[in-house]
PDB file of N, CA and C in Angstrom:
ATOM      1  N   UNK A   1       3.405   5.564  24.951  1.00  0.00           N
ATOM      2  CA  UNK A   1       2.036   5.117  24.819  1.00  0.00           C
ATOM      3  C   UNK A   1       1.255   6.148  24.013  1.00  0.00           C
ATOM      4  N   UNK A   2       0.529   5.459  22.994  1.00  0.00           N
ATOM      5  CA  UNK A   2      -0.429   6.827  21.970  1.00  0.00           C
ATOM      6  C   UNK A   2      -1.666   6.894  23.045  1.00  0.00           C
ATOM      7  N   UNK A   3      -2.203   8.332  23.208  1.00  0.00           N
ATOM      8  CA  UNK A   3      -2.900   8.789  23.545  1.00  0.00           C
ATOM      9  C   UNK A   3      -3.965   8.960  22.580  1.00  0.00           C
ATOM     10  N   UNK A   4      -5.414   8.238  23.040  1.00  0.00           N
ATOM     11  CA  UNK A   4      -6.360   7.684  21.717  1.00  0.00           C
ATOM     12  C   UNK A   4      -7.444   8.833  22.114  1.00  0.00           C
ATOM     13  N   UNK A   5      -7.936   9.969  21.838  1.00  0.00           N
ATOM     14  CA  UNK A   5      -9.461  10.917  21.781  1.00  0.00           C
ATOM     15  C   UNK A   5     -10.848   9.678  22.435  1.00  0.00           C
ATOM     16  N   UNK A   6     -11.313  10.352  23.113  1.00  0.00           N
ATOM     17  CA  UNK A   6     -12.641   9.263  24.054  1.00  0.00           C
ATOM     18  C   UNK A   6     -13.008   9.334  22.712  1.00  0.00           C
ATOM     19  N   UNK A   7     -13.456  10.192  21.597  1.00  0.00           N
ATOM     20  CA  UNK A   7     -14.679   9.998  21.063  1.00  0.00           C
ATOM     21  C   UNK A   7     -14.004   8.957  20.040  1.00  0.00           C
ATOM     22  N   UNK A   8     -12.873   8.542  19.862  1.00  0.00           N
ATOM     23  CA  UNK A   8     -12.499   7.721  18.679  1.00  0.00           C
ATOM     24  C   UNK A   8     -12.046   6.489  19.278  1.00  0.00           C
ATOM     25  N   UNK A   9     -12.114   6.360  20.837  1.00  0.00           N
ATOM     26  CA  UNK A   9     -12.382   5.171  22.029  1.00  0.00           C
ATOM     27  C   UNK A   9     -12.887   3.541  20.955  1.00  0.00           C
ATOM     28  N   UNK A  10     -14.416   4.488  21.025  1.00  0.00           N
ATOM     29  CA  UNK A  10     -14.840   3.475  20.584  1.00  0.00           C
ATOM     30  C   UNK A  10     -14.800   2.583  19.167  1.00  0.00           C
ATOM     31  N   UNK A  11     -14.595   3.428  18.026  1.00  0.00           N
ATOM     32  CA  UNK A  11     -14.455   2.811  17.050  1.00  0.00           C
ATOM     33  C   UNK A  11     -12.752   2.195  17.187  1.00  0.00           C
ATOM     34  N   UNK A  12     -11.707   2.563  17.812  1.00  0.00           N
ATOM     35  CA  UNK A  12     -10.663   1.847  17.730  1.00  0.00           C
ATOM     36  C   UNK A  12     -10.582   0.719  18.952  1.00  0.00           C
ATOM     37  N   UNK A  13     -11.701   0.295  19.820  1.00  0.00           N
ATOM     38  CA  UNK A  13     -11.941  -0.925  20.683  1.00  0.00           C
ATOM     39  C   UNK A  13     -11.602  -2.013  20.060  1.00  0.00           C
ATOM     40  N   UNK A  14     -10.090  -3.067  20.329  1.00  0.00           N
ATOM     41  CA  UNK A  14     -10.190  -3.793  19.436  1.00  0.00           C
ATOM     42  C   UNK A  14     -10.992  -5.043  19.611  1.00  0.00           C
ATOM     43  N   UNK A  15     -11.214  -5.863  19.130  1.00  0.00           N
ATOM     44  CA  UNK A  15     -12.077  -6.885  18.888  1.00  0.00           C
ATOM     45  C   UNK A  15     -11.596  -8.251  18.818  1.00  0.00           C
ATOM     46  N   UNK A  16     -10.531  -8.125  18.631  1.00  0.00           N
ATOM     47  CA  UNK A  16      -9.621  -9.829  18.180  1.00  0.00           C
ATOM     48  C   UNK A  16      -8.628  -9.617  18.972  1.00  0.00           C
ATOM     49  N   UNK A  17      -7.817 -10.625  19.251  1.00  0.00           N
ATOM     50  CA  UNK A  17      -6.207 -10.519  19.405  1.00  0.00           C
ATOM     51  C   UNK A  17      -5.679 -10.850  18.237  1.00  0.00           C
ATOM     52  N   UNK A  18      -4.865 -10.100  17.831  1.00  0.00           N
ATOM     53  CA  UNK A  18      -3.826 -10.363  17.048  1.00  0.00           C
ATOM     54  C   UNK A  18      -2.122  -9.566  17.464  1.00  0.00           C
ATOM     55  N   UNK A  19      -1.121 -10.554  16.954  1.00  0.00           N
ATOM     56  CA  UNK A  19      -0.178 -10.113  17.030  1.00  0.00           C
ATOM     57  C   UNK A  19       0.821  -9.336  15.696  1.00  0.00           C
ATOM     58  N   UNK A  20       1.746  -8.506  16.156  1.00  0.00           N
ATOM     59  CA  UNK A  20       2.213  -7.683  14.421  1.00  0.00           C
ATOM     60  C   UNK A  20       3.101  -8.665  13.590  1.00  0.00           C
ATOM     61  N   UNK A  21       3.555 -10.554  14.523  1.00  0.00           N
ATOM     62  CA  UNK A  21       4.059 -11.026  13.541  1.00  0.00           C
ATOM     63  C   UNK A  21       3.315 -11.741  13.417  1.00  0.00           C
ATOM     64  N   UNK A  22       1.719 -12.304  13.627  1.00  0.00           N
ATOM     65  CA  UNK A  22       0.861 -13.173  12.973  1.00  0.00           C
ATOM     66  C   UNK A  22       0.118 -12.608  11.807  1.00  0.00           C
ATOM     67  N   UNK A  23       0.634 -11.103  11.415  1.00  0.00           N
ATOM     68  CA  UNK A  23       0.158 -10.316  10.769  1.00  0.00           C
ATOM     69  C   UNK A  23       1.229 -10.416   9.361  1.00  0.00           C
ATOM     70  N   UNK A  24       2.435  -9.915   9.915  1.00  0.00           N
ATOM     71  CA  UNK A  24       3.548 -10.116   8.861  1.00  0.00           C
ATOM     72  C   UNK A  24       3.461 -11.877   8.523  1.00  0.00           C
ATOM     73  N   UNK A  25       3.531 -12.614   8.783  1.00  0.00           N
ATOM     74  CA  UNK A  25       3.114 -14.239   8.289  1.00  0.00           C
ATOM     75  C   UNK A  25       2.146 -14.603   7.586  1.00  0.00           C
ATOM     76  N   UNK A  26       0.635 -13.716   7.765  1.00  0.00           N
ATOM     77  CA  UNK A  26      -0.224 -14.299   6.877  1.00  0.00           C
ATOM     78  C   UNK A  26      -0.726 -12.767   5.969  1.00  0.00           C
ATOM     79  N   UNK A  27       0.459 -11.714   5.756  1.00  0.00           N
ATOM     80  CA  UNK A  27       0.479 -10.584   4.875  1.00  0.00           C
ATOM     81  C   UNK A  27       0.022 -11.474   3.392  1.00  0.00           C
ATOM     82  N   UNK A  28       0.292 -11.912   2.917  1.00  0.00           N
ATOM     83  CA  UNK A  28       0.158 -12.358   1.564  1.00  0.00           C
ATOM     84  C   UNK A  28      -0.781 -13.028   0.904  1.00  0.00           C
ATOM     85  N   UNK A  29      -1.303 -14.183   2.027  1.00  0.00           N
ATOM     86  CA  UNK A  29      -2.692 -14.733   2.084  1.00  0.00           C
ATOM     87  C   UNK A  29      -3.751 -14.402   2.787  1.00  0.00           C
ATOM     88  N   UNK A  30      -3.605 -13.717   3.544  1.00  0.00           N
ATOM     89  CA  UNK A  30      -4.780 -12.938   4.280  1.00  0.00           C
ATOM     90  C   UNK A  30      -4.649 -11.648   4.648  1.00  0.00           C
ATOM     91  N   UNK A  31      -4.646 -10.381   3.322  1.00  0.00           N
ATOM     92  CA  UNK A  31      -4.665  -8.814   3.306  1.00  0.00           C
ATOM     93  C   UNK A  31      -5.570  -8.411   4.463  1.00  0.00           C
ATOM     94  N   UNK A  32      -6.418  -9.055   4.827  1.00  0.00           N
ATOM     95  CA  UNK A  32      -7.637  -8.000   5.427  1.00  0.00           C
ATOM     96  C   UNK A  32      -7.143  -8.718   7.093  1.00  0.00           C
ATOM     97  N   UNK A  33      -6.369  -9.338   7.512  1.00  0.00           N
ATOM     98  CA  UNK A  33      -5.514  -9.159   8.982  1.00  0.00           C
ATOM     99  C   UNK A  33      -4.524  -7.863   9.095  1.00  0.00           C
ATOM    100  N   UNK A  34      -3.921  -7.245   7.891  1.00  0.00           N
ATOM    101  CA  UNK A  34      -3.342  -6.234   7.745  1.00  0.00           C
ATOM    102  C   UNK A  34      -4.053  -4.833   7.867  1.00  0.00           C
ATOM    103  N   UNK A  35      -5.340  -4.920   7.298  1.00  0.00           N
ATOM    104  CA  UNK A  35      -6.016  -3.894   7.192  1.00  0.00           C
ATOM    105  C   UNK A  35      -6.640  -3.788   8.682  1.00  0.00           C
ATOM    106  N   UNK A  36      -6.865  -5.016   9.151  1.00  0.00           N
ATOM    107  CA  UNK A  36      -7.632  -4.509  10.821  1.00  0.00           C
ATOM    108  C   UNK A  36      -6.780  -3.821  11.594  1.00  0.00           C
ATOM    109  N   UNK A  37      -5.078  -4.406  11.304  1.00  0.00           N
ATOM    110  CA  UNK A  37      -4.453  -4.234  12.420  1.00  0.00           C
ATOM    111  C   UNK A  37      -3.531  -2.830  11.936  1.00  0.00           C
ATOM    112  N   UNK A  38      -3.705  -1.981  10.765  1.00  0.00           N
ATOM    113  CA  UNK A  38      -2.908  -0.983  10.647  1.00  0.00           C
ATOM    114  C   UNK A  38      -3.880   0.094  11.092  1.00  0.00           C
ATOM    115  N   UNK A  39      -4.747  -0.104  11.563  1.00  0.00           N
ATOM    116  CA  UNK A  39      -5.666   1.247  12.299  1.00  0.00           C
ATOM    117  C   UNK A  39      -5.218   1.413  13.683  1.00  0.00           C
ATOM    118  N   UNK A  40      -4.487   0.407  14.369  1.00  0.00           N
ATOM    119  CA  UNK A  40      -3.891   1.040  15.592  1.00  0.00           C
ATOM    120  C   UNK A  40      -2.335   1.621  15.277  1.00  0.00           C
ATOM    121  N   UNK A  41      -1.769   1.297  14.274  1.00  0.00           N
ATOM    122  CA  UNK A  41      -0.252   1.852  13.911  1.00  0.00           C
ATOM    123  C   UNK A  41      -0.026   3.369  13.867  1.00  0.00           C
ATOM    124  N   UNK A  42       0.729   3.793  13.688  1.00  0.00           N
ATOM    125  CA  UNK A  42       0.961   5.161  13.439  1.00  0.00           C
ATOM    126  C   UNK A  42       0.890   6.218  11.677  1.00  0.00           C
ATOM    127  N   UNK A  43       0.043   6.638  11.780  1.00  0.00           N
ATOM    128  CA  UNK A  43      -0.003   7.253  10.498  1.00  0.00           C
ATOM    129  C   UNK A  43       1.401   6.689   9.245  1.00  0.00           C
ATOM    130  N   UNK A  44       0.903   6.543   8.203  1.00  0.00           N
ATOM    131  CA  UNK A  44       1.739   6.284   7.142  1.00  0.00           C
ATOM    132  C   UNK A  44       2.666   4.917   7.083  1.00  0.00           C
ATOM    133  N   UNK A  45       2.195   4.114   8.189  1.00  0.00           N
ATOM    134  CA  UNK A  45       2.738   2.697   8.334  1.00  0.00           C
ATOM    135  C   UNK A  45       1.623   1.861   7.115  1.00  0.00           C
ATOM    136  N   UNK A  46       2.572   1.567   5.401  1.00  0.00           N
ATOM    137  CA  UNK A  46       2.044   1.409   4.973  1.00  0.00           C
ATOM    138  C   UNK A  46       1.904  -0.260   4.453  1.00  0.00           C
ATOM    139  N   UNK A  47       2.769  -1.226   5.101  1.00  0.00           N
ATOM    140  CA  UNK A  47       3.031  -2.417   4.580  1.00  0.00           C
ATOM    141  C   UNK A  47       3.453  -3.155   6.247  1.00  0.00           C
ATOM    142  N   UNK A  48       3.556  -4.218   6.426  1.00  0.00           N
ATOM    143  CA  UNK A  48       3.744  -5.161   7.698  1.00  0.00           C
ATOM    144  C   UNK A  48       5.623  -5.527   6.821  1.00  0.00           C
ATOM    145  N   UNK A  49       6.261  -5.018   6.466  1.00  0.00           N
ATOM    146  CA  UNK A  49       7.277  -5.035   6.021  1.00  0.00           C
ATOM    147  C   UNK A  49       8.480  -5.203   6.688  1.00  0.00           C
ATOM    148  N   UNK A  50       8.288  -4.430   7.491  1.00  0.00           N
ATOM    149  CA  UNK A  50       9.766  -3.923   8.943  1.00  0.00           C
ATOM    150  C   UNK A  50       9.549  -4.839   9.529  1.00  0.00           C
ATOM    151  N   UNK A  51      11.155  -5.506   9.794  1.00  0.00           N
ATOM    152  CA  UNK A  51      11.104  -6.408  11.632  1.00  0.00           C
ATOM    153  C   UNK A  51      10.220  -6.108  12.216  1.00  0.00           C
ATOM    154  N   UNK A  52       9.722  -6.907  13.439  1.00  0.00           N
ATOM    155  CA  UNK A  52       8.851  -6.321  14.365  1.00  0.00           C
ATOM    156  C   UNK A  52      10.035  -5.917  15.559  1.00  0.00           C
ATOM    157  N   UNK A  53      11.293  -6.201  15.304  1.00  0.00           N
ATOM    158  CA  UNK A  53      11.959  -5.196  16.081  1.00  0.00           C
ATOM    159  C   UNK A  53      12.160  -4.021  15.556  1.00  0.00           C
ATOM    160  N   UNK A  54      12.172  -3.625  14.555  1.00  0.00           N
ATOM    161  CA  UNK A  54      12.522  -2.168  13.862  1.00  0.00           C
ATOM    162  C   UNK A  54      10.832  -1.322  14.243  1.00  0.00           C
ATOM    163  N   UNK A  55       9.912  -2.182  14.031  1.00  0.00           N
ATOM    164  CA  UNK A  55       8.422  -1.763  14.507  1.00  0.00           C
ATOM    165  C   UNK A  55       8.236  -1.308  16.442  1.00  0.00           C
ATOM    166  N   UNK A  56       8.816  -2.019  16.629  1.00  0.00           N
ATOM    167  CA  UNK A  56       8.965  -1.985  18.359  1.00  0.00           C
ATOM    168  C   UNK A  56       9.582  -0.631  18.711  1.00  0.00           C
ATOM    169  N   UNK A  57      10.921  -0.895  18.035  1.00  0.00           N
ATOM    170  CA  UNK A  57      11.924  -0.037  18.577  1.00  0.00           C
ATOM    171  C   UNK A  57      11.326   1.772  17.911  1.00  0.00           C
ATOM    172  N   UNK A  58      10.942   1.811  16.421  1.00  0.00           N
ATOM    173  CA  UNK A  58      10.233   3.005  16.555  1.00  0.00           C
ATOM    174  C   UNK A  58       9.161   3.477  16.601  1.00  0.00           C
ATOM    175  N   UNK A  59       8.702   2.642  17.300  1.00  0.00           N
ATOM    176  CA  UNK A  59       6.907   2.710  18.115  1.00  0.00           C
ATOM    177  C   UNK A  59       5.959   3.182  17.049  1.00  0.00           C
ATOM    178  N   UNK A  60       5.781   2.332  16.084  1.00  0.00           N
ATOM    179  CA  UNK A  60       4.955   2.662  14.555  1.00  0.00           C
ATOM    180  C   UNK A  60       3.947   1.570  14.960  1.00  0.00           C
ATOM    181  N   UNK A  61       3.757   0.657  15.721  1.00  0.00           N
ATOM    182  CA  UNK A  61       2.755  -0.190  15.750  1.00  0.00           C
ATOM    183  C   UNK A  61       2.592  -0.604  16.699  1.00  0.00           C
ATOM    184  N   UNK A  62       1.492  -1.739  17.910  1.00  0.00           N
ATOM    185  CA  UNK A  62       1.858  -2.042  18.690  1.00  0.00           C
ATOM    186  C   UNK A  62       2.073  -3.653  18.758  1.00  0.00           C
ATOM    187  N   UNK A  63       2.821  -4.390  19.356  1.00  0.00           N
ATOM    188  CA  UNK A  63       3.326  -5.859  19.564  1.00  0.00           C
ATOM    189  C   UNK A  63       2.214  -6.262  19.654  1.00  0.00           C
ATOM    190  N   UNK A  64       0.921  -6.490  20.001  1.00  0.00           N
ATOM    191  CA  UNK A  64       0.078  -7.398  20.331  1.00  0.00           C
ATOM    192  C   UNK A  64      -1.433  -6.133  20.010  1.00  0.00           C
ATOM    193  N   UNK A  65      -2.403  -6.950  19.933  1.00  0.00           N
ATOM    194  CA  UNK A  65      -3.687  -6.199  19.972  1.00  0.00           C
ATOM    195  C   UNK A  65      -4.641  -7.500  20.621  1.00  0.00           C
ATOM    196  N   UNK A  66      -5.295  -6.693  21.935  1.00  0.00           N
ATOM    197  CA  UNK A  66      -5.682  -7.572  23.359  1.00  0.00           C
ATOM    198  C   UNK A  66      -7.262  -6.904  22.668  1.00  0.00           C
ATOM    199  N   UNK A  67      -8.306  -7.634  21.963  1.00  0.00           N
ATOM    200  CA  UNK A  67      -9.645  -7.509  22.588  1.00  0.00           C
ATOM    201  C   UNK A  67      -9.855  -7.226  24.002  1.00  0.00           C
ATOM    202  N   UNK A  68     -11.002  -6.012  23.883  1.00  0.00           N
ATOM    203  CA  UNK A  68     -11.824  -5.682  25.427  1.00  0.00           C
ATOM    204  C   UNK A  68     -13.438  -5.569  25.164  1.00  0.00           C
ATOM    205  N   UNK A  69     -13.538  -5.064  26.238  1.00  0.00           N
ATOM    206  CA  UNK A  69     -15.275  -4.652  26.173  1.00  0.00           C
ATOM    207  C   UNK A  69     -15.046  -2.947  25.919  1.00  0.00           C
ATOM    208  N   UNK A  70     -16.031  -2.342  24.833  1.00  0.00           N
ATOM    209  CA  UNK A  70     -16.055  -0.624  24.787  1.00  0.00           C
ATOM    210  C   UNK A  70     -15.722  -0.206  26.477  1.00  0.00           C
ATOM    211  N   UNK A  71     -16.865  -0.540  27.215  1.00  0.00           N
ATOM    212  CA  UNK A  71     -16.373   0.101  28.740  1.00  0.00           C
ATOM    213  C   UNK A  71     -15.324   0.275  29.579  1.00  0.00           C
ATOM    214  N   UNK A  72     -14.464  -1.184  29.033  1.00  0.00           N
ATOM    215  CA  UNK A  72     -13.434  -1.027  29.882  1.00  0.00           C
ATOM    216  C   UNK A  72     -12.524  -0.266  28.950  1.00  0.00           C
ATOM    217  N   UNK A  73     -12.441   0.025  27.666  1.00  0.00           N
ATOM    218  CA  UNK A  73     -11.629   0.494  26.876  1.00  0.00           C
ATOM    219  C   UNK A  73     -11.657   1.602  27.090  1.00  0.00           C
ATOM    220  N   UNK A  74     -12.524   2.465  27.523  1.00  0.00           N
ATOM    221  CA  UNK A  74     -13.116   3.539  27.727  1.00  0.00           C
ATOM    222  C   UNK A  74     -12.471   4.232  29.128  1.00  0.00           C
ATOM    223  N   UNK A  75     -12.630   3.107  30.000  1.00  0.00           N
ATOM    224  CA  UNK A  75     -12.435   3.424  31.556  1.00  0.00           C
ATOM    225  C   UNK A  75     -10.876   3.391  31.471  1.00  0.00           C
ATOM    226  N   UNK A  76     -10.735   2.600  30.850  1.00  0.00           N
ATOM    227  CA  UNK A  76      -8.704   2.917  30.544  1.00  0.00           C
ATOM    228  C   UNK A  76      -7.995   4.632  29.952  1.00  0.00           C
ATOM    229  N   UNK A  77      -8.534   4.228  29.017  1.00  0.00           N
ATOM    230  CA  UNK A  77      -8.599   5.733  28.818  1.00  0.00           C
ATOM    231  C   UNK A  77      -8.622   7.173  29.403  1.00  0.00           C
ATOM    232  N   UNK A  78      -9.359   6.791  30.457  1.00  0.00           N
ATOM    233  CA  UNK A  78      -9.694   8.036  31.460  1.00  0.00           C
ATOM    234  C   UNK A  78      -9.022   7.820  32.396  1.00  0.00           C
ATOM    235  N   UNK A  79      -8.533   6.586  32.890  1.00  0.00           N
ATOM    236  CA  UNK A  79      -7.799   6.631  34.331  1.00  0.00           C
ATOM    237  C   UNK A  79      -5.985   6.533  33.870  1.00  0.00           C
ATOM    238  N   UNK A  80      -5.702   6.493  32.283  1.00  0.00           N
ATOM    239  CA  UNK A  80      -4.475   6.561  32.278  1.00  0.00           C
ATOM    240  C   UNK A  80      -3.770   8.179  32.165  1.00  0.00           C
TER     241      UNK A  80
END
């Protein structure tokens, strides 16, 4: 599990659900689903390219992105 800084909590609160293969599917016609969802990936993950098992297995991104509220994103944070 990446360990996220409180103060960068909030700007990485996500907002939508999306998943990393509804991402790799609409890579080509819709760039800016790529761009929301490579701010939770791991540095230098530069294309939705890799299986999402090769993505899984070396923890460069995560499988799903669950919208919350800042607070509870926050309160997660601190109690994990």
């Amino acid at each position: 599990m990446v360990r996220v800084p409180a103060a960068a909590a909030a700007a990485l609160c996500p907002g939508r659900c999306v998943t990393y293969t509804d991402v790799q599917a609409s890579d080509s016609y819709e760039p800016d689903q790529w761009h929301y969802f490579k701010q939770f990936c791991e540095p230098g993950v530069s294309s939705p390219r890799k299986s999402a098992a090769q993505v899984l297995r070396d923890e460069d991104c995560p499988s799903m992105i669950i919208p919350s509220r800042p607070r509870e994103w926050f309160y997660f944070l601190h109690t994990s």
